[in-house]
Each structure stands twice: as C-alpha cells, then as structure tokens.
C-alpha atoms as a PDB file:
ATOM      1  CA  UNK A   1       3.820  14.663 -92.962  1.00  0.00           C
ATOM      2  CA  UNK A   2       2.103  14.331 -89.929  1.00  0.00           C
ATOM      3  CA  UNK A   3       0.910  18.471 -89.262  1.00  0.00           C
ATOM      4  CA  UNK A   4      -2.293  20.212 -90.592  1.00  0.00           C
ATOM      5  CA  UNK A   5      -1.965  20.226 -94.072  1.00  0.00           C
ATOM      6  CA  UNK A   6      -3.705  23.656 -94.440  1.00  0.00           C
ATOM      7  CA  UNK A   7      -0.381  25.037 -92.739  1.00  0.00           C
ATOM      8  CA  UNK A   8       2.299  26.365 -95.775  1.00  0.00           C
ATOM      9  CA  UNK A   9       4.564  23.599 -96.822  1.00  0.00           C
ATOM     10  CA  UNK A  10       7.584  25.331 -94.959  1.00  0.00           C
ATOM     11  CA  UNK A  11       5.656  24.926 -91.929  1.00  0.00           C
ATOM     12  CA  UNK A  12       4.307  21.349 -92.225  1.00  0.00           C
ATOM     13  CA  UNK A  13       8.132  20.123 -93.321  1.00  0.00           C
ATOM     14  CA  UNK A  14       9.415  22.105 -89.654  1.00  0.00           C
ATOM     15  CA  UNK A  15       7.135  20.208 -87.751  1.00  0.00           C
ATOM     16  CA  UNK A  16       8.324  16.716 -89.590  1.00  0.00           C
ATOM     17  CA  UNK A  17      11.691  17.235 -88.459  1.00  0.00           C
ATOM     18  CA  UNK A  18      10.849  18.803 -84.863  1.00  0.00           C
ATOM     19  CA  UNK A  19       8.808  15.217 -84.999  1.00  0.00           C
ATOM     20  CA  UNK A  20      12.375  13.048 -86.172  1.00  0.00           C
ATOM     21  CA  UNK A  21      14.184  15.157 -83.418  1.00  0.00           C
ATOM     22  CA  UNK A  22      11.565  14.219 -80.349  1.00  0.00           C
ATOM     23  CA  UNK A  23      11.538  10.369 -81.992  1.00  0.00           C
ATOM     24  CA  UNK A  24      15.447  10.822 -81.336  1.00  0.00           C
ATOM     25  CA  UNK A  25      15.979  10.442 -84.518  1.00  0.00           C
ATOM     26  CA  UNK A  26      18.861  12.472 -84.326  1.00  0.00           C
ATOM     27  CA  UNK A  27      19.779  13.152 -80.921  1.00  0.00           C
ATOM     28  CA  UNK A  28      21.082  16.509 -78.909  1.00  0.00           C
ATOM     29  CA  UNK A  29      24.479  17.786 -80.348  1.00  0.00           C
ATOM     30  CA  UNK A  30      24.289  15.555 -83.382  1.00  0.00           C
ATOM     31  CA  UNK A  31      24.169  17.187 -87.234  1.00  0.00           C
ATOM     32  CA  UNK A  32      20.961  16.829 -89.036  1.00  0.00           C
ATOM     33  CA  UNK A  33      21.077  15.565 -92.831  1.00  0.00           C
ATOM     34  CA  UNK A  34      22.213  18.657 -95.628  1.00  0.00           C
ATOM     35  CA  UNK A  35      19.006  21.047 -96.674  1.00  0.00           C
ATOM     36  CA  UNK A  36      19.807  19.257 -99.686  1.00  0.00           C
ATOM     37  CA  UNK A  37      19.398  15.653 -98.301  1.00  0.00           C
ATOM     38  CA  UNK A  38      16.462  17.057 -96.679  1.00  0.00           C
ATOM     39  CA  UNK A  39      14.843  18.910 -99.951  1.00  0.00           C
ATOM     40  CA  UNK A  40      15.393  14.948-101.410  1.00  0.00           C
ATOM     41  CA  UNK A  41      13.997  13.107 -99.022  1.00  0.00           C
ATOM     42  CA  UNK A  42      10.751  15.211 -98.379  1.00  0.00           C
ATOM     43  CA  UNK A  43      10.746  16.109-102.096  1.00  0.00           C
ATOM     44  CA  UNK A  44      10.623  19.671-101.830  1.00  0.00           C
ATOM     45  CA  UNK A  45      12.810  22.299-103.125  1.00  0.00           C
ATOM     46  CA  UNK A  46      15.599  23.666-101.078  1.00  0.00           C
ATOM     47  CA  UNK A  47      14.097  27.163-100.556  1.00  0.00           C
ATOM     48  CA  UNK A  48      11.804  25.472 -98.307  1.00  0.00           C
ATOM     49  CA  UNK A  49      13.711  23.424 -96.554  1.00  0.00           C
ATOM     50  CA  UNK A  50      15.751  26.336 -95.529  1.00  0.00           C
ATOM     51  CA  UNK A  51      12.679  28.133 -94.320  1.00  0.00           C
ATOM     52  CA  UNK A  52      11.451  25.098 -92.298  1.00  0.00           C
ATOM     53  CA  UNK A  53      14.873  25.179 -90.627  1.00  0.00           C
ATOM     54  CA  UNK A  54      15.174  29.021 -90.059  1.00  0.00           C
ATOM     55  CA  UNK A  55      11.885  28.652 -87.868  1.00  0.00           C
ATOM     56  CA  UNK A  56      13.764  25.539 -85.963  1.00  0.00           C
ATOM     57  CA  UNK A  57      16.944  27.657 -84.948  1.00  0.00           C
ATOM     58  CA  UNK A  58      14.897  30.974 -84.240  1.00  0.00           C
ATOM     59  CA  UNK A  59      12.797  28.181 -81.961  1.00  0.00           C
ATOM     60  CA  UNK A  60      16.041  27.248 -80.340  1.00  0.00           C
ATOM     61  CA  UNK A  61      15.460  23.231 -81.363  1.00  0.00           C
ATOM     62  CA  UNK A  62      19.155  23.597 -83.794  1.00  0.00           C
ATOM     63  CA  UNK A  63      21.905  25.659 -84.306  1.00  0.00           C
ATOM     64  CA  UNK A  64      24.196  26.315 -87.436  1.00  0.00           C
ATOM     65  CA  UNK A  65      27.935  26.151 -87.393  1.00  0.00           C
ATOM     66  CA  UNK A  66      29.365  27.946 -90.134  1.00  0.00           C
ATOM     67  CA  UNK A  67      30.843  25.301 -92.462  1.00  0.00           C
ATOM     68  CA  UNK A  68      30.038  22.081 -90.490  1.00  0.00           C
ATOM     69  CA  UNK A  69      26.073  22.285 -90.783  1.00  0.00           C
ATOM     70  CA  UNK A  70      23.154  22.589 -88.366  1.00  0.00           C
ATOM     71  CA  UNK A  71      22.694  20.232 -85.517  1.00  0.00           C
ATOM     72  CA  UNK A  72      20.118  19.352 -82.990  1.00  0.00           C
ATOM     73  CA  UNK A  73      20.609  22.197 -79.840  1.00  0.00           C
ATOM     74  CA  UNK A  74      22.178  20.675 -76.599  1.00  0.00           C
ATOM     75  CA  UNK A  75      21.044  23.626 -73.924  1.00  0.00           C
ATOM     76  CA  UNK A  76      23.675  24.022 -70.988  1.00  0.00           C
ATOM     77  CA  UNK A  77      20.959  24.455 -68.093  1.00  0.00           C
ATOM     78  CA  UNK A  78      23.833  24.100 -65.056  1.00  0.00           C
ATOM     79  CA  UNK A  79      25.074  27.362 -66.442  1.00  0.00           C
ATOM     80  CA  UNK A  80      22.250  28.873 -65.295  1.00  0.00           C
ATOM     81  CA  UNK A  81      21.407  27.335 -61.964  1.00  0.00           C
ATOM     82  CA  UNK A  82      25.427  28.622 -61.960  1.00  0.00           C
ATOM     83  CA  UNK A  83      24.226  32.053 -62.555  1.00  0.00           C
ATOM     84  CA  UNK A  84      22.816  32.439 -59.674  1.00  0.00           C
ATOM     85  CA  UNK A  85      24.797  30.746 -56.912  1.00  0.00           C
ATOM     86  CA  UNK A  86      28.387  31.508 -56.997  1.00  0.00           C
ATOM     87  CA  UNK A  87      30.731  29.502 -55.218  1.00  0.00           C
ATOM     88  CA  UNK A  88      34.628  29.974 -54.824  1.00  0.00           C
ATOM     89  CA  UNK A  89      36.916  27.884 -53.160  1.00  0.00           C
ATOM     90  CA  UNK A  90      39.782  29.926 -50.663  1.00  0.00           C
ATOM     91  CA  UNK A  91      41.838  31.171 -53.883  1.00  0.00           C
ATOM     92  CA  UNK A  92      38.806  32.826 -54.906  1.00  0.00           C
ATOM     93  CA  UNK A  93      38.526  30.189 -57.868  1.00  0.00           C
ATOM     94  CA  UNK A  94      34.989  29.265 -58.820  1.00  0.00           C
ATOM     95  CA  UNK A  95      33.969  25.723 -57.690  1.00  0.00           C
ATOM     96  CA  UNK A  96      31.339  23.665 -59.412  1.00  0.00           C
ATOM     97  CA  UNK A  97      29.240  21.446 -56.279  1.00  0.00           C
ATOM     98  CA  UNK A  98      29.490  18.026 -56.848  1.00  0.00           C
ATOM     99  CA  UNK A  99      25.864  15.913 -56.607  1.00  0.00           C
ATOM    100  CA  UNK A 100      25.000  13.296 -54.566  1.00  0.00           C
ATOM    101  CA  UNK A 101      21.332  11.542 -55.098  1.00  0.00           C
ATOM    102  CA  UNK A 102      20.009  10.819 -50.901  1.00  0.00           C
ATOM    103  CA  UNK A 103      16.767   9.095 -52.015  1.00  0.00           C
ATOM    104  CA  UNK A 104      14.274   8.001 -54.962  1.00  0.00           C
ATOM    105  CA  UNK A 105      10.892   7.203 -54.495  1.00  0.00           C
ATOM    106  CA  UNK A 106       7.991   5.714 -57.052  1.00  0.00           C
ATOM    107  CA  UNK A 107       4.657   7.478 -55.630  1.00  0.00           C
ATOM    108  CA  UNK A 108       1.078   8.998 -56.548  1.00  0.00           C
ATOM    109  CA  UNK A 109       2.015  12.050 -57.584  1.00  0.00           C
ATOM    110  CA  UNK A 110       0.617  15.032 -55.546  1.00  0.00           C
ATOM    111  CA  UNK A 111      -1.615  17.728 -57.427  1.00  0.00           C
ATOM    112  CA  UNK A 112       0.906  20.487 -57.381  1.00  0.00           C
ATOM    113  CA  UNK A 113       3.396  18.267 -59.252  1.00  0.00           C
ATOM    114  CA  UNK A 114       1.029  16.108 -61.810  1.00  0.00           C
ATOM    115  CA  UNK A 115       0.023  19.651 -62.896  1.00  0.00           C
ATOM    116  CA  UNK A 116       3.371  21.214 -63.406  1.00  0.00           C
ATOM    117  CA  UNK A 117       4.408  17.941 -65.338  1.00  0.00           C
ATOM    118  CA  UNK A 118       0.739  18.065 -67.268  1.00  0.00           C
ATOM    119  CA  UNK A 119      -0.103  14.394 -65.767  1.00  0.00           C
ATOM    120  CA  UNK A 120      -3.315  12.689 -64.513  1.00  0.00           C
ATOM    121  CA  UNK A 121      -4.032  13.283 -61.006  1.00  0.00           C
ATOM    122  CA  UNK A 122      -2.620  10.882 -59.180  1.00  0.00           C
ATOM    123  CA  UNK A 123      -0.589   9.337 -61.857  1.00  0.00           C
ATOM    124  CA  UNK A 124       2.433   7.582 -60.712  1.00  0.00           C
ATOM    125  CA  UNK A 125       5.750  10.179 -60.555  1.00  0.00           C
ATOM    126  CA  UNK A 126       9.176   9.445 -59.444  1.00  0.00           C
ATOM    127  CA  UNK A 127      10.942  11.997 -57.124  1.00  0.00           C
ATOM    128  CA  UNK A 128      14.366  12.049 -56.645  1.00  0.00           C
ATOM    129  CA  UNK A 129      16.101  13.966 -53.521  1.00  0.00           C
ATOM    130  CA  UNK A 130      19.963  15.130 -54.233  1.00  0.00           C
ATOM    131  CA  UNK A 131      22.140  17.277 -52.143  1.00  0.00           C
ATOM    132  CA  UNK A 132      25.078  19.231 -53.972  1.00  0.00           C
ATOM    133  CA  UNK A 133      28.136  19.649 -52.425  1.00  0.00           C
ATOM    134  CA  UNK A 134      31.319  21.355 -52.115  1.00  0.00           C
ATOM    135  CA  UNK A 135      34.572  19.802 -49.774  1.00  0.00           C
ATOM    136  CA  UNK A 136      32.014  17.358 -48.664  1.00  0.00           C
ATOM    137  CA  UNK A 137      29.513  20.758 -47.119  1.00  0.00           C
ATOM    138  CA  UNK A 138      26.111  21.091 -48.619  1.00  0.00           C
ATOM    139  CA  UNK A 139      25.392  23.946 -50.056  1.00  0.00           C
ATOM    140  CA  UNK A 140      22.120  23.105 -52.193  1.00  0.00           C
ATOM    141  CA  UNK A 141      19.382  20.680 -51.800  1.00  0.00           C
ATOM    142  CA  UNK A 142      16.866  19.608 -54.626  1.00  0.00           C
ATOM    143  CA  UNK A 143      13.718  17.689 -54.713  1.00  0.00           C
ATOM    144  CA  UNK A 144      13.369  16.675 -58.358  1.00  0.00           C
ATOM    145  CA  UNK A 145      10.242  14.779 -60.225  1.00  0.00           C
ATOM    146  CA  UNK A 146       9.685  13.380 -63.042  1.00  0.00           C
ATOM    147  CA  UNK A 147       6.642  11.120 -65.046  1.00  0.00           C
ATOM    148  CA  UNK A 148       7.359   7.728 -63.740  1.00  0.00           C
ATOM    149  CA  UNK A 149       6.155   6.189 -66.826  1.00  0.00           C
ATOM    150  CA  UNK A 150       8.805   7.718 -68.899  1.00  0.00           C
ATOM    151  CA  UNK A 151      11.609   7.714 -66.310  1.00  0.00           C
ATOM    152  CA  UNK A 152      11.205   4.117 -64.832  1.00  0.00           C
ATOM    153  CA  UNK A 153      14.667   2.982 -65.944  1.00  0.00           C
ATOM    154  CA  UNK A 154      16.245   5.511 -63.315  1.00  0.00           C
ATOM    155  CA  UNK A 155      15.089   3.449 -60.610  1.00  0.00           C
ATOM    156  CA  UNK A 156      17.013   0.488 -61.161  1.00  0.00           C
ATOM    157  CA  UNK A 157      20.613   2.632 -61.043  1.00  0.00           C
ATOM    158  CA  UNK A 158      22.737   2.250 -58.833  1.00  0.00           C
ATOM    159  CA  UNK A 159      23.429   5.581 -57.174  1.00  0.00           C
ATOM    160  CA  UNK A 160      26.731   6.274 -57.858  1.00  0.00           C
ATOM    161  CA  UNK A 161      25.391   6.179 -61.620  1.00  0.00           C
ATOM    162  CA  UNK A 162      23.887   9.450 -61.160  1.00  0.00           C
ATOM    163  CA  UNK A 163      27.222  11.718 -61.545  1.00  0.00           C
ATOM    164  CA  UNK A 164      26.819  15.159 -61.119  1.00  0.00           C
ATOM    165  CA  UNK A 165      24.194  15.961 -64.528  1.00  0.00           C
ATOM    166  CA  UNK A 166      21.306  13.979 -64.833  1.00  0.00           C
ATOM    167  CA  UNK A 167      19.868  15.264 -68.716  1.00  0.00           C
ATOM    168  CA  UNK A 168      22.399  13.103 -70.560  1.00  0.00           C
ATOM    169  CA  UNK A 169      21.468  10.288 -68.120  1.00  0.00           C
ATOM    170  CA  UNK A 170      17.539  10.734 -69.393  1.00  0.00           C
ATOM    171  CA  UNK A 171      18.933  10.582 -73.132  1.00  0.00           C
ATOM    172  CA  UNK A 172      21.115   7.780 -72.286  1.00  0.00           C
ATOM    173  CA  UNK A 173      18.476   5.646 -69.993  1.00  0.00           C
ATOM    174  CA  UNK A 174      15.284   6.984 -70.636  1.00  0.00           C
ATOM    175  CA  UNK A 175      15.332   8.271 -74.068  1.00  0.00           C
ATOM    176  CA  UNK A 176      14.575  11.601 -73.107  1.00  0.00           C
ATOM    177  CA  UNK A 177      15.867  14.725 -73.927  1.00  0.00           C
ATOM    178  CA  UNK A 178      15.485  18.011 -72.682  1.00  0.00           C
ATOM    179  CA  UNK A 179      15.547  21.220 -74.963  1.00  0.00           C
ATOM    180  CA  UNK A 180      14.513  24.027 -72.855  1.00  0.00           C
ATOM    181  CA  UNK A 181      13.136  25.062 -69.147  1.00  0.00           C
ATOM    182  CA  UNK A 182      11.206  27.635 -67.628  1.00  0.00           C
ATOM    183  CA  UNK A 183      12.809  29.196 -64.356  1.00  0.00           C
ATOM    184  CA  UNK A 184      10.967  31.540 -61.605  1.00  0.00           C
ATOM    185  CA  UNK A 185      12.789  32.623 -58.729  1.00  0.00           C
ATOM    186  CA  UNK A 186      11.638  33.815 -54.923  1.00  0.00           C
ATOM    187  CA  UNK A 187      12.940  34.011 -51.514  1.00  0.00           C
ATOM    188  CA  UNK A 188      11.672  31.798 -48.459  1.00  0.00           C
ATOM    189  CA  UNK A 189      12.964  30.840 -45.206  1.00  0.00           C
ATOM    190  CA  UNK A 190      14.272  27.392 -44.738  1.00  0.00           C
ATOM    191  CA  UNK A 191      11.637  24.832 -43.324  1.00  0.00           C
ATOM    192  CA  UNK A 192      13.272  22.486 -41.074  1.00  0.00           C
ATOM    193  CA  UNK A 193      13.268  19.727 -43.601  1.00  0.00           C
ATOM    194  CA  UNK A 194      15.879  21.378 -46.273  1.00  0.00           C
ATOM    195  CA  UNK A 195      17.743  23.204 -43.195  1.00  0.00           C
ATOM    196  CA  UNK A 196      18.735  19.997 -42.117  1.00  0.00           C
ATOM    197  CA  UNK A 197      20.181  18.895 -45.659  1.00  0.00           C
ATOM    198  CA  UNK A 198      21.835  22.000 -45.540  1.00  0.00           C
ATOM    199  CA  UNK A 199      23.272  22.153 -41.838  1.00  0.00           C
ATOM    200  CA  UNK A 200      21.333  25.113 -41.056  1.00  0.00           C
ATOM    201  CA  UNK A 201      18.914  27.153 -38.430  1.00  0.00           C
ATOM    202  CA  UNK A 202      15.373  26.820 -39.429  1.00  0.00           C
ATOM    203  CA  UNK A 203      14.237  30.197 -40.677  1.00  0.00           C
ATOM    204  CA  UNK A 204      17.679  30.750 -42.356  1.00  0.00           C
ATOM    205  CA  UNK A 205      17.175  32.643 -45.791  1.00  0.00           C
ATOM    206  CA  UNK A 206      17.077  30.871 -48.765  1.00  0.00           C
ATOM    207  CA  UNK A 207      16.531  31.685 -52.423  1.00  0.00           C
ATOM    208  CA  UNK A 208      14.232  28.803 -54.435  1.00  0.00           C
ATOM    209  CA  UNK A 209      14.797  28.125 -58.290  1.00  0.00           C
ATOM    210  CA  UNK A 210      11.897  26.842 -59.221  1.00  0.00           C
ATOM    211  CA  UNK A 211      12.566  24.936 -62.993  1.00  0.00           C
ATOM    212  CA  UNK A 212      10.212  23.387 -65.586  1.00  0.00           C
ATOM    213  CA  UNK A 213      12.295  21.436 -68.281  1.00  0.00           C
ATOM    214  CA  UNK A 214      10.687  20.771 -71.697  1.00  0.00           C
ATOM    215  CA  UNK A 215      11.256  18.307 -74.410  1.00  0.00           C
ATOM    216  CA  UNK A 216      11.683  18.830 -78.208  1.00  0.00           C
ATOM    217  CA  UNK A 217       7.920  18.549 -77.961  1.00  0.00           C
ATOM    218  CA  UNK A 218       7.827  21.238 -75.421  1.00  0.00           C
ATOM    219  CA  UNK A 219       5.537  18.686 -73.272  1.00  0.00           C
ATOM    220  CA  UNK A 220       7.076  18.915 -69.595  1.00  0.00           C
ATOM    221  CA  UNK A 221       9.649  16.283 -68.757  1.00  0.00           C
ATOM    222  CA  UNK A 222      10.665  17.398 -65.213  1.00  0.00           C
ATOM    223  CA  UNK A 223      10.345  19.968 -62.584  1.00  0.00           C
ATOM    224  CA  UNK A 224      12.213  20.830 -60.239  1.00  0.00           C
ATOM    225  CA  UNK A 225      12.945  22.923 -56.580  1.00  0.00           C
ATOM    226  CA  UNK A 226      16.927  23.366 -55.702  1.00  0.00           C
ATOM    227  CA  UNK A 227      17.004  25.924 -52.805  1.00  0.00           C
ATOM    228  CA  UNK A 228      20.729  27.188 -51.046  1.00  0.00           C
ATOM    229  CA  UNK A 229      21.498  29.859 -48.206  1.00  0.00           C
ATOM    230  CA  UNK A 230      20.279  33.505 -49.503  1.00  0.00           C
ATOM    231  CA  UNK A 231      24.161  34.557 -48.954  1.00  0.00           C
ATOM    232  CA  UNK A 232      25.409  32.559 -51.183  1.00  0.00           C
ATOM    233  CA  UNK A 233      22.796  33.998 -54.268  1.00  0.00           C
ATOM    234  CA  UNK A 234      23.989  36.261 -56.917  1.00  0.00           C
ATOM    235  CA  UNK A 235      21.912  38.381 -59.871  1.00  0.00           C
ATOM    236  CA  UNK A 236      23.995  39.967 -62.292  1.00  0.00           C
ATOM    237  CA  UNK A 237      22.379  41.120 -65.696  1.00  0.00           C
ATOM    238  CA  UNK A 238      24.304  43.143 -68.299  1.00  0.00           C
ATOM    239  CA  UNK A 239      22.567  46.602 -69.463  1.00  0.00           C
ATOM    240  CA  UNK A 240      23.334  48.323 -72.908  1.00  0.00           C
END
C-alpha cells in the first residue's frame, strides 16, 4: 500500500482504493469489487475492509445500493448551478439552457487562476468561453479553465463535440474525473465584456457562481465563473 504505514490498517487499505479510483481504475458510476474480493486481494479480513469503505462513502468518493453493491460516486453538479437559476419556458415548465463553447484558448495562465487550480505561475492553462442558452437567447456566460497539461486533448475537438456537460467529456478524453466542487456565490454588475454575451446594459445585475471542481484526489481539476441576469437567480433552502 502506498499510505503511511503508521496509519491503522483500515486507513492505509481506504487510501489504496481512493488511489485505484483516481488511477481510474474503476471509473464514476461503476461497482467496485465485493468487501470480500477486496478482503482477498489486499489480504485482510473483511471487518476492515468494511471500515476502509465506510470512511470512502462518509467522504462522498462511493455510494451503496442496497443489494447491488457500492460503486464509485458520479456527483450531479448541473443540479446545482440549476439551483440557483431557474428558468421556465411560457407553460411555466422548467427549461434546461443548452451550451454552446464561443472560444478555447492555450495560454500562460494568470496568477489568480494557476492558484485556484494549485499550478506553477505561469504554467500553461486552457480556458474555454461557453454561452448557455435557451430558444437561441443567452441567459448565462462562463469562462472556464483548466491545467492544460491534463486537458490538452480538448483542444483538438471539434466544437460541436462539447454537448451541453463537459465532466463526462474529461473522463472520456482526458481521463479525468471530477468528484466534488467548492461553490461561493456574490453579486456584481455586468462589465461590458459578459453584458455583451448576454445582450445586456453594462451595469445590469448579475449574480457570479464562482466553482472549484476536485478530483478523487481532491487536487483541483477546474475552476470556473458562470454569471446570468440577477432576475433570473433563485435561493431556496429547506428549514426543519
């Protein structure tokens, strides 16, 4: 096992498999081996296995299913961007905006980005601009970056690759997944750069989502600004 061996046994075996499950071993949404398959492969006794994997679904990296088995977590992180803006169509049915990708560029990354993403200074990133849509109108525009290094393959797409969710296209291109993401929230007024992806006044209100996404080895794999009209932005929390 590759962790400190003066950790307990429970602990060292967790890490092994949080290892197999960045190494894509087994990838998001597929079932990991029986805790018995696992007690005989690592030979140690089932008891700890089912430890190791208690800490592993309490960390949010897998998730039981009664009588099928446990299997590597696939987050749904459009839910929550979904959260927040609400959009209906003229029936009052809720829409879902469709993405479109309007640029991608290979730069030096600037300082505010290599150290959200935990980079060199300066090291090479890849940002991608998409605009998300709705009966053809724009109603939010992202600037998205990501380690060039690791996401090199996306450049060589062809844009209508993209579709409309780009984390299975990093497991499916760039052997990447993501397993969880940070989010802060604030209100700004439009500069006239994202007002004019948006078809609005400068100075318009606008709510930014600001989003860190983290891999099974919870180093950063992207980060992210999507900003839409203020009017559009819902918070709704449940109180017991």
């Amino acid at each position: 096992m590759d962790s400190d061996h003066r950790l307990p046994l429970y602990q060292r075996l967790r890490d092994q498999i949080a290892g197999d499950i960045t190494r894509h071993v087994w990838r998001p949404g597929a079932a990991i081996p029986t805790e018995a398959e696992l007690a005989e492969t690592h030979k140690v006794a089932v008891g700890t296995v089912r430890k190791a994997i208690d800490l592993l679904v309490a960390e949010g990296l897998v998730e039981r299913a009664q009588g099928r088995g446990t299997y590597v977590r696939r987050p749904s992180f459009d839910s929550s961007l979904f959260r927040f803006f609400r959009f209906q169509g003229p029936d009052g049915t809720r829409r879902v905006p469709e993405s479109r990708i309007l640029a991608r560029e290979r730069l030096a990354g600037p300082p505010e980005v290599t150290r959200a993403l935990a980079i060199a200074d300066g090291a090479e990133v890849i940002r991608l601009t998409r605009l998300r849509l709705i009966d053809r109108r724009p109603v939010l525009a992202e600037e998205i970056w990501l380690p060039a290094d690791r996401f090199a393959p996306l450049m060589a797409l062809e844009p209508n690759a993209f579709g409309d969710l780009l984390y299975p296209l990093y497991e499916t291109h760039c052997r990447t997944a993501v397993a969880s993401a940070r989010e802060t929230l604030w209100v700004e007024t439009m500069a006239a750069p994202v007002a004019t992806l948006l078809e609005q006044p400068p100075g318009t209100p606008a709510v930014a989502i600001e989003r860190l996404a983290l891999g099974y080895d919870e180093r950063p794999v992207e980060w992210r600004r999507t900003r839409g009209p203020a009017d559009q932005f819902r918070y709704q929390i449940e109180i017991r």
